[in-house]
C-alpha atoms as a PDB file:
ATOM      1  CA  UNK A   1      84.142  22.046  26.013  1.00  0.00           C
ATOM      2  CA  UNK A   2      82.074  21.999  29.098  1.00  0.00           C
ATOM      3  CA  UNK A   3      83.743  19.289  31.377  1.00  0.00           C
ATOM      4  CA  UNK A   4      80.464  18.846  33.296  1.00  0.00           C
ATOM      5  CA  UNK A   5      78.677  16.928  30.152  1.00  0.00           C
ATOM      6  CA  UNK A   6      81.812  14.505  30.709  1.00  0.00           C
ATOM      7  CA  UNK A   7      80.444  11.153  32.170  1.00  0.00           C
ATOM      8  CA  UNK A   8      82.424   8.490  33.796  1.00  0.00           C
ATOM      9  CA  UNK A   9      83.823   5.425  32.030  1.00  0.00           C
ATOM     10  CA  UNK A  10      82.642   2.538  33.348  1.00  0.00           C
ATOM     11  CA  UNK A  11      84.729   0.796  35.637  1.00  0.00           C
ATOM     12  CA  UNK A  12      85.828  -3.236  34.951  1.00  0.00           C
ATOM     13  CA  UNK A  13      86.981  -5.417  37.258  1.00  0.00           C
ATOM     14  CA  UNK A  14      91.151  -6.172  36.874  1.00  0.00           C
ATOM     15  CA  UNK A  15      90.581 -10.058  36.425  1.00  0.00           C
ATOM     16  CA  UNK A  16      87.923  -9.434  33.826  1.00  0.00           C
ATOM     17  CA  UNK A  17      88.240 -11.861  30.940  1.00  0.00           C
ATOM     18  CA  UNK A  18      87.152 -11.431  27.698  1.00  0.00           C
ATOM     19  CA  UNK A  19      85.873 -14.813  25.940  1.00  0.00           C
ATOM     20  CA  UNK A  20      86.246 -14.389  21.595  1.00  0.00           C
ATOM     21  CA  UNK A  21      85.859 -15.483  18.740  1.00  0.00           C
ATOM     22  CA  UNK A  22      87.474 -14.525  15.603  1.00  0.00           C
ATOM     23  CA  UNK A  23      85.697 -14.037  12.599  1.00  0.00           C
ATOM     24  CA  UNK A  24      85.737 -17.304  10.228  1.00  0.00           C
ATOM     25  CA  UNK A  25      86.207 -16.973   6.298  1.00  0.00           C
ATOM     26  CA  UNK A  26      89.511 -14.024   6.526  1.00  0.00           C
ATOM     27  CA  UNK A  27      91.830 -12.739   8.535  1.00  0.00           C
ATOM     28  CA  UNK A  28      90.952 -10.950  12.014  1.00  0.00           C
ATOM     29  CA  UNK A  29      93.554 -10.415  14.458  1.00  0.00           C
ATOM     30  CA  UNK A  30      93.054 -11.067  18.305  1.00  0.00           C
ATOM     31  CA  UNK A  31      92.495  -7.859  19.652  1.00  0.00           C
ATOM     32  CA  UNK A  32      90.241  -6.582  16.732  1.00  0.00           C
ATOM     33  CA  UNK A  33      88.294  -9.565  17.861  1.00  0.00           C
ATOM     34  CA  UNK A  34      88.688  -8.744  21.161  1.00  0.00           C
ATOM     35  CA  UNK A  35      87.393  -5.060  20.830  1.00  0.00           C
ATOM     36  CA  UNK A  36      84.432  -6.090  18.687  1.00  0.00           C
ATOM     37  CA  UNK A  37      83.370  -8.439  21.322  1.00  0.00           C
ATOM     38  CA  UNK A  38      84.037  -5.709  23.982  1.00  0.00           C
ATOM     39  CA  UNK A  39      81.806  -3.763  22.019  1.00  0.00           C
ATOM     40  CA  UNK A  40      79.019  -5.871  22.640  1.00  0.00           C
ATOM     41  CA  UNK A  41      78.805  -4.512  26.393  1.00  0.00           C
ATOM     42  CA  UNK A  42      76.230  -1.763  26.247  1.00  0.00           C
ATOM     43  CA  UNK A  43      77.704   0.330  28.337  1.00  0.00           C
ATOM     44  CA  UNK A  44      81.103   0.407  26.781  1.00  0.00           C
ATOM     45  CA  UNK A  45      79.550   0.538  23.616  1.00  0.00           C
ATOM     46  CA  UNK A  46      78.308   4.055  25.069  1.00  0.00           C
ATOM     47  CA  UNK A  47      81.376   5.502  26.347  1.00  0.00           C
ATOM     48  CA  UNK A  48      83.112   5.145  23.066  1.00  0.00           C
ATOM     49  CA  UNK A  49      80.287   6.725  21.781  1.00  0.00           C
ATOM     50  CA  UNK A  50      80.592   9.744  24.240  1.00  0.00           C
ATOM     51  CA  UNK A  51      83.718   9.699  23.720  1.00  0.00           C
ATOM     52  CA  UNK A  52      84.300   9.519  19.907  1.00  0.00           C
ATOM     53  CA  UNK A  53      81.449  12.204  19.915  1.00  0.00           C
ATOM     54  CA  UNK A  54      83.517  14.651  22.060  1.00  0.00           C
ATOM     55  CA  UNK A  55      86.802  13.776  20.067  1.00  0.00           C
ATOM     56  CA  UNK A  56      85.072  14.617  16.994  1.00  0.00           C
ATOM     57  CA  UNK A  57      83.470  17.552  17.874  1.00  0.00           C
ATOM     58  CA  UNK A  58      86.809  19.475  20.086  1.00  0.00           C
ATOM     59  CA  UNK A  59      87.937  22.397  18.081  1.00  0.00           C
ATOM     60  CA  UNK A  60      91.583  21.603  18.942  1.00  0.00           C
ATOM     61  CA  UNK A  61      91.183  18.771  16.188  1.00  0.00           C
ATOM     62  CA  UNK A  62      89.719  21.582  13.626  1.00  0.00           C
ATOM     63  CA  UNK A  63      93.125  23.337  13.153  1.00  0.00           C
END
């Protein structure tokens, strides 16, 4: 893989807080909901993308 198509994560402040909600109407654990509010950041939203894109598409994970 060509390391230069790599971007950086972005960066979050140590004190961030993340305010959620779980889902109403069945079971949701905290840190699902805290990941699907996460999620809602655009540019984490991206960098999972990136990076399930390059997870998914390293020949290491073929074998």
């Amino acid at each position: 893989m060509d390391s230069s198509k790599v971007t950086k994560s972005p960066v979050l402040p140590a004190d961030q807080k993340w305010t959620f909600e779980k889902r109403k109407g069945g079971y949701e654990s905290d840190i699902t909901a805290m990941v699907r509010r996460m999620l809602e950041d655009e540019t984490i939203r991206e960098d999972q993308k990136r990076a399930w894109e390059r997870w998914r598409n390293d020949p290491a994970n073929l074998k």
